[in-house]
Protein backbone atom coordinates (compact mmCIF):
# COMPACT_ATOMS: atom_id res chain seq x y z
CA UNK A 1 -20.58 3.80 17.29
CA UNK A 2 -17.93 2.32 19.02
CA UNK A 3 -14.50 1.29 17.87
CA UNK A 4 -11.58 0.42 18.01
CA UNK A 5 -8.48 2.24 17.49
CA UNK A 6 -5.34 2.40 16.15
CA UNK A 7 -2.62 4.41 16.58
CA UNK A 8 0.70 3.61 15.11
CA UNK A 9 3.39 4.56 17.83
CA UNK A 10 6.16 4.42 15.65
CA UNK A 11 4.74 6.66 13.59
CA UNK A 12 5.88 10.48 13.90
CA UNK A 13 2.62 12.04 13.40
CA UNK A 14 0.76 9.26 15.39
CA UNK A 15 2.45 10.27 18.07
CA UNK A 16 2.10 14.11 17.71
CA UNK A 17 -1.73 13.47 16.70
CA UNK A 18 -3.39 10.34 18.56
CA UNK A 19 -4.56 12.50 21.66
CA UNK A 20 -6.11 15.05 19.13
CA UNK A 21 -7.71 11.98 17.10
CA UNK A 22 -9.34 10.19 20.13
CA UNK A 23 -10.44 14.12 21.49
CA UNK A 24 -12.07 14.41 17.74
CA UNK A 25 -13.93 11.09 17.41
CA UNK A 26 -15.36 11.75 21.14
CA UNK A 27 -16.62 14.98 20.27
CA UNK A 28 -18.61 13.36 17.22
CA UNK A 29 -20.07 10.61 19.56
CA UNK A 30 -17.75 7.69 18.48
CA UNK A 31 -16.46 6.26 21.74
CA UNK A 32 -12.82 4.44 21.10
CA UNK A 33 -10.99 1.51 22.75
CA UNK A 34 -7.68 0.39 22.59
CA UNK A 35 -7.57 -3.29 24.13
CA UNK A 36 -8.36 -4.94 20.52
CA UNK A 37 -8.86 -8.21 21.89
CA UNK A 38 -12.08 -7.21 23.59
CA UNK A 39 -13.81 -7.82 20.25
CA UNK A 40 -16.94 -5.78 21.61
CA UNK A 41 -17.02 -2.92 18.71
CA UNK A 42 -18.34 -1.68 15.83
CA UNK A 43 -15.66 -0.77 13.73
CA UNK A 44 -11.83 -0.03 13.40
CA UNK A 45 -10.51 3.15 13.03
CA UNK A 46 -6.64 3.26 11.74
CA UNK A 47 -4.57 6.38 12.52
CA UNK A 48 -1.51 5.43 10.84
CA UNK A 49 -0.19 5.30 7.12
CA UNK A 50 -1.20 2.83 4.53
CA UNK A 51 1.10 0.01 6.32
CA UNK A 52 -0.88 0.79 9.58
CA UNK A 53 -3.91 -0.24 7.81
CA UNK A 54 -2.88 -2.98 6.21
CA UNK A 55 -1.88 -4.89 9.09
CA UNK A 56 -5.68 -4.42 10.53
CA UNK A 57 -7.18 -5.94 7.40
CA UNK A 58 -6.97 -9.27 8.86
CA UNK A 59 -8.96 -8.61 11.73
CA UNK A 60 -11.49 -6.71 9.92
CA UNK A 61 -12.07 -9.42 7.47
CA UNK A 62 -12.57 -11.84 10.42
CA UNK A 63 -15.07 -9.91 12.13
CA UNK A 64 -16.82 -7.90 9.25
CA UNK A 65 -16.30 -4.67 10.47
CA UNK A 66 -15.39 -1.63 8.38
CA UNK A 67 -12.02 0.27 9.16
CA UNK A 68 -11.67 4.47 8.80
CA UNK A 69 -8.60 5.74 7.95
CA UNK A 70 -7.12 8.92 9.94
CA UNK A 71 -4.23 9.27 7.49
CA UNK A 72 -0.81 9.88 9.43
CA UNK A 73 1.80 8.49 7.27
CA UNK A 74 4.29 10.01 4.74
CA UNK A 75 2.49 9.61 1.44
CA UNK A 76 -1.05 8.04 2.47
CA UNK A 77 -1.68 6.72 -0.75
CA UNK A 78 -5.32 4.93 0.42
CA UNK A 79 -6.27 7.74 1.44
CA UNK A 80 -5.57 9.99 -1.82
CA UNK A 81 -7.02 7.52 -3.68
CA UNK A 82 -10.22 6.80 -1.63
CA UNK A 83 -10.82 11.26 -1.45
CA UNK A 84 -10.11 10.77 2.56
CA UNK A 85 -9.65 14.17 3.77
CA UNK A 86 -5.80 14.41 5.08
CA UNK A 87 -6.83 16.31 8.39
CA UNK A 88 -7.61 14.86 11.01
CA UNK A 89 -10.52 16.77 11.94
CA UNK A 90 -11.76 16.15 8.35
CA UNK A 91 -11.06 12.57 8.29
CA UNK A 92 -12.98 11.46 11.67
CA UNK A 93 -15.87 13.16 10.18
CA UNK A 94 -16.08 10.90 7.45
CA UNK A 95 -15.70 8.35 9.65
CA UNK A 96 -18.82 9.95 11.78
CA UNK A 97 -20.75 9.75 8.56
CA UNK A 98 -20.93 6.26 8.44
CA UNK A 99 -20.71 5.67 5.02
CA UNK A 100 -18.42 3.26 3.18
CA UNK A 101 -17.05 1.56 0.00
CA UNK A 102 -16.36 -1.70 -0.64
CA UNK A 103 -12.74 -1.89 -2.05
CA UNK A 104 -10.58 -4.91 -3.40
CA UNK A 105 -8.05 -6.48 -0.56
CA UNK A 106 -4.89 -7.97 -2.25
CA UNK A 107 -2.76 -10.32 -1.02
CA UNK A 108 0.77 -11.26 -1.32
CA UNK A 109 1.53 -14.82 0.08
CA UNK A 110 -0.12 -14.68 3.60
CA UNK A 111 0.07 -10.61 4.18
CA UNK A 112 -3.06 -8.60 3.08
CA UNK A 113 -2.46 -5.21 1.16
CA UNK A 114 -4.22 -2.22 -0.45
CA UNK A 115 -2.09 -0.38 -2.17
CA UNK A 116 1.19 -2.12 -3.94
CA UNK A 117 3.58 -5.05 -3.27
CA UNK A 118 7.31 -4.63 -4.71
CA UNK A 119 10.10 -6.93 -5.45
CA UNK A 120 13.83 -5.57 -6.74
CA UNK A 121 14.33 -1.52 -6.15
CA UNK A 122 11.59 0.13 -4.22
CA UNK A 123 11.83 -3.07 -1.84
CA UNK A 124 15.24 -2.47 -0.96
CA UNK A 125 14.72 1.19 -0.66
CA UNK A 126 12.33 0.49 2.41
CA UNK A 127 14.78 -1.93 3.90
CA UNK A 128 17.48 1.05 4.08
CA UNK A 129 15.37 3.31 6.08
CA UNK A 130 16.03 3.67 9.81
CA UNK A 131 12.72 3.54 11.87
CA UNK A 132 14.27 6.22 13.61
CA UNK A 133 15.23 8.13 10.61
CA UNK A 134 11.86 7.86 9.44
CA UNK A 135 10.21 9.11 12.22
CA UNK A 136 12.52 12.36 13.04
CA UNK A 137 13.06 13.13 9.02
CA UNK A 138 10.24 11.53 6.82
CA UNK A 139 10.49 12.45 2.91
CA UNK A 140 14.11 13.04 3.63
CA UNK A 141 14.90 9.85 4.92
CA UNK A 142 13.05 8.28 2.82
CA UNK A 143 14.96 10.37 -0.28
CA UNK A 144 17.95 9.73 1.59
CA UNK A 145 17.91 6.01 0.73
CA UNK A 146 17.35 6.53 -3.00
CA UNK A 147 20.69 6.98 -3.86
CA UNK A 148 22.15 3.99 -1.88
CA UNK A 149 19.63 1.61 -3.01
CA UNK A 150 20.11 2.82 -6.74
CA UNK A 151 23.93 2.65 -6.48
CA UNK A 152 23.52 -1.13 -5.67
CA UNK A 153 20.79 -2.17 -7.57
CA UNK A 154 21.25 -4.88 -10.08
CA UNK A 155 18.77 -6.78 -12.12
CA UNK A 156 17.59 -10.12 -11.39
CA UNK A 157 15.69 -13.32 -13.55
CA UNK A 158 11.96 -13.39 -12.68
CA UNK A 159 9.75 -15.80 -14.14
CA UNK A 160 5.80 -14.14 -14.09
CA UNK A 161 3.06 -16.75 -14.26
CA UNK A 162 -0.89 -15.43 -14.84
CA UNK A 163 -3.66 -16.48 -16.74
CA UNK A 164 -1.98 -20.00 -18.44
CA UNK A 165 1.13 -17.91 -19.93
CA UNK A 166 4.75 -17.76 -18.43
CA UNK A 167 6.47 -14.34 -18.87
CA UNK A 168 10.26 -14.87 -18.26
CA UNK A 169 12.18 -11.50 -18.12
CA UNK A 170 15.16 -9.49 -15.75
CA UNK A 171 13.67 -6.94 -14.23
CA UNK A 172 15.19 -3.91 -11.89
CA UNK A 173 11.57 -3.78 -10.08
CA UNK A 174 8.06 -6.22 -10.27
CA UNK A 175 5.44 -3.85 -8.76
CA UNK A 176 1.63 -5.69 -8.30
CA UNK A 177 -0.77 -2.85 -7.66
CA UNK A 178 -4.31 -3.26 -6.23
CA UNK A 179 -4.51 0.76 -6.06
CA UNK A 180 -4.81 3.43 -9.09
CA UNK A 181 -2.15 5.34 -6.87
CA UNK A 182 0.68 3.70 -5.39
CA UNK A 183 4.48 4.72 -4.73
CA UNK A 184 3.68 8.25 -3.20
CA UNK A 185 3.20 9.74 -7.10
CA UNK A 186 2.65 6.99 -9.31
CA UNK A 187 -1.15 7.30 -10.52
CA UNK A 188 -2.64 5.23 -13.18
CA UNK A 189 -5.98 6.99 -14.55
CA UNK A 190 -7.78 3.95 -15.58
CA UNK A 191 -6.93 1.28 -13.01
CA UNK A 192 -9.22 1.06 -9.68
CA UNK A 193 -9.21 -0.18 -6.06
CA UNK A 194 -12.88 -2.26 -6.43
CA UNK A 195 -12.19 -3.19 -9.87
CA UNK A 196 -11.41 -7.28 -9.30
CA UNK A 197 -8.48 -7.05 -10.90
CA UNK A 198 -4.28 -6.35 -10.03
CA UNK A 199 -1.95 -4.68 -12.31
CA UNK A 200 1.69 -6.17 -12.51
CA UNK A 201 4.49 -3.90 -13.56
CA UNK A 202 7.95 -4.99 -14.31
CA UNK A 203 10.45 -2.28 -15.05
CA UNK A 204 13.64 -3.57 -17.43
CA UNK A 205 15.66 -0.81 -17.41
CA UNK A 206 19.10 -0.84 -19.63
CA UNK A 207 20.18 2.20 -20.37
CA UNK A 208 19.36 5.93 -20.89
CA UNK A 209 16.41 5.76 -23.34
CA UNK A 210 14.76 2.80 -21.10
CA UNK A 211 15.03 5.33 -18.44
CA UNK A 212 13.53 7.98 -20.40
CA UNK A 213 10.94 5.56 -21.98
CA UNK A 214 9.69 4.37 -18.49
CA UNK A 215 9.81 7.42 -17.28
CA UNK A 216 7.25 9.02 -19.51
CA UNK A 217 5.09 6.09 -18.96
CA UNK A 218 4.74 7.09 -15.60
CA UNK A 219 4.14 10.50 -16.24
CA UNK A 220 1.53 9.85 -18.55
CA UNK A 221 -0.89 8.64 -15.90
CA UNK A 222 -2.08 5.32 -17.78
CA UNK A 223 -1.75 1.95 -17.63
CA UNK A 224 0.77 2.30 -21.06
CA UNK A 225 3.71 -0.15 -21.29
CA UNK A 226 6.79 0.72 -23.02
CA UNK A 227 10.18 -0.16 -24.12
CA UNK A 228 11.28 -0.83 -20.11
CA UNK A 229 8.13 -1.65 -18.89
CA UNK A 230 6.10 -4.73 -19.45
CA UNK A 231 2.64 -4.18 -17.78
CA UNK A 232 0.06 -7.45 -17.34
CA UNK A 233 -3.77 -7.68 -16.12
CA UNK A 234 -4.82 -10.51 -13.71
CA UNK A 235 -6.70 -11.82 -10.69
CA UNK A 236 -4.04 -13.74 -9.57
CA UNK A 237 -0.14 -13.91 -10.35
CA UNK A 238 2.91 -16.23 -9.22
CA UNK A 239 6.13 -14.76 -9.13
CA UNK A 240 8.82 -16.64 -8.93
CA UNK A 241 12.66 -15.77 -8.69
CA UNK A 242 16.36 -17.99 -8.68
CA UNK A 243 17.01 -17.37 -5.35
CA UNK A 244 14.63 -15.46 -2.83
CA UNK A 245 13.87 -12.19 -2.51
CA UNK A 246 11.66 -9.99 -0.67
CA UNK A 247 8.45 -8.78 -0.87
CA UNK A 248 7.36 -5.49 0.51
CA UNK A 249 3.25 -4.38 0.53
CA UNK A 250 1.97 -1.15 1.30
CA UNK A 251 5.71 0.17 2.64
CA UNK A 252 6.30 -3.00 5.04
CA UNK A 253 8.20 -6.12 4.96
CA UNK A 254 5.78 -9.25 3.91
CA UNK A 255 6.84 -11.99 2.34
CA UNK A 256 9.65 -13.38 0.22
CA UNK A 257 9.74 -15.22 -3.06
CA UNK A 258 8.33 -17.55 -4.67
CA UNK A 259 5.17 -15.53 -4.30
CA UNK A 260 1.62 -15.69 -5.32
CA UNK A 261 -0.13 -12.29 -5.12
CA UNK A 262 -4.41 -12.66 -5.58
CA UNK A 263 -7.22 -10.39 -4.92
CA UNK A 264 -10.12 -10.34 -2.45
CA UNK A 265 -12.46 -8.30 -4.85
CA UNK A 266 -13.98 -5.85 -2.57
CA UNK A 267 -13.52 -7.80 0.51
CA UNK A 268 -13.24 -4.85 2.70
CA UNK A 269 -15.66 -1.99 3.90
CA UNK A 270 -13.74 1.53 4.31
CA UNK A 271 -15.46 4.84 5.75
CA UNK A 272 -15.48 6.98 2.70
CA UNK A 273 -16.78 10.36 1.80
């Protein structure tokens, strides 16, 4: 096999691991290039976190090729969800295996995700964190810019459009999830990644017992709304806000609103165990 791949440098473990990922996929006969416009290979292999792999869906789309995941980010959510072994050793020899899973590619505007796309709280969250931060601290800068992004975080009008029905509401947060794990902890026991389908949440949070309420929802591990959380089913949903506001998928800027998020229903081929 050969392949292509990718190694995010911004990354903090990308940088402490690529040599040891390129050494590994050599010793199991995979030869690797890095000059992606070659277009000579047989498959892409992403050493990165899940934002790293999003932004190579594109190409693997265009040239039907499957992409393996060396996860190297700070909560690999793909990864968790797909069974990917977290070590590197572990994760190039699923990749040496050679066999995949088709999984559902969603898409907010024109950027391609796996995991999640977020409007309101978590968005702004990932627009506080340094780069640098990110890469010298990881959980803790991430935790760091809870607080901030709390302190200033104030609902807004959103106006949710799916299926023939209008859903006006103010939400804190509009999360669209492709993947039954999202957010680092969040897992939702009866949603899938190849299932066709995308899962809007919208968190309405006023007061303690909203906080409480949403909070056990989460816990709970199923797709269970709640007084504070509105949860909808769809292929395909336009979201649409009074003035615009960004969108971030899979942990990275994307796109801004209004927004149409759709699915690719198991567009994309992924080395799996």
């Amino acid at each position: 096999m050969r392949a292509l791949l990718v190694v995010n440098p911004r990354a903090r473990r990308g940088r402490q691991l690529g040599a040891s990922v390129r050494e590994h996929l050599a010793h199991l006969g995979i030869e690797t290039i890095e000059d992606g416009s070659l277009a000579d290979f047989d498959a892409i292999v992403v050493a990165g976190g899940d934002g790293t792999f999003s932004r190579e869906i594109p190409r693997a789309l265009a040239l039907e090729v499957p992409i393996g995941l060396v996860p190297l980010g700070t909560f690999n959510d793909l990864a968790r969800t797909l069974a990917i072994p977290l070590g590197v050793e572990g994760a190039c020899s699923v990749i040496a295996a050679g066999k995949t899973r088709a999984i559902d590619v969603a898409r907010v505007n024109r950027a391609d995700y796996v995991t999640e796309a977020s409007i309101g709280l978590s968005s702004r969250i990932t627009r506080l964190q340094k780069p640098a931060d990110k890469q010298r601290y990881g959980l803790l800068a991430i935790a760091a810019s809870v607080f901030p992004a709390l302190w200033h975080a104030r609902p807004f009008t959103a106006e949710i459009v799916f299926d023939g029905k209008l859903e006006r509401l103010k939400a804190m947060q509009v999360t669209v999830a492709s993947s039954p794990r999202f957010g680092g902890f969040i897992t939702v026991g009866d949603a899938a990644i190849d299932d066709g389908l995308l899962d809007c949440y919208a968190v309405e949070i006023e007061g303690l017992g909203q906080f409480l309420s949403v909070a056990a929802a989460v816990l709970s591990g199923r797709r269970q709304p709640g007084q504070g959380l509105r949860i909808f089913r769809s292929a395909a949903f336009e979201v649409k806000t009074r003035r615009p506001r960004r969108v971030t998928a899979d942990g990275e800027p994307a796109a801004t609103t209004p927004a149409r998020f759709e699915v690719l229903p198991r567009a994309l081929r992924v080395f799996v165990p």
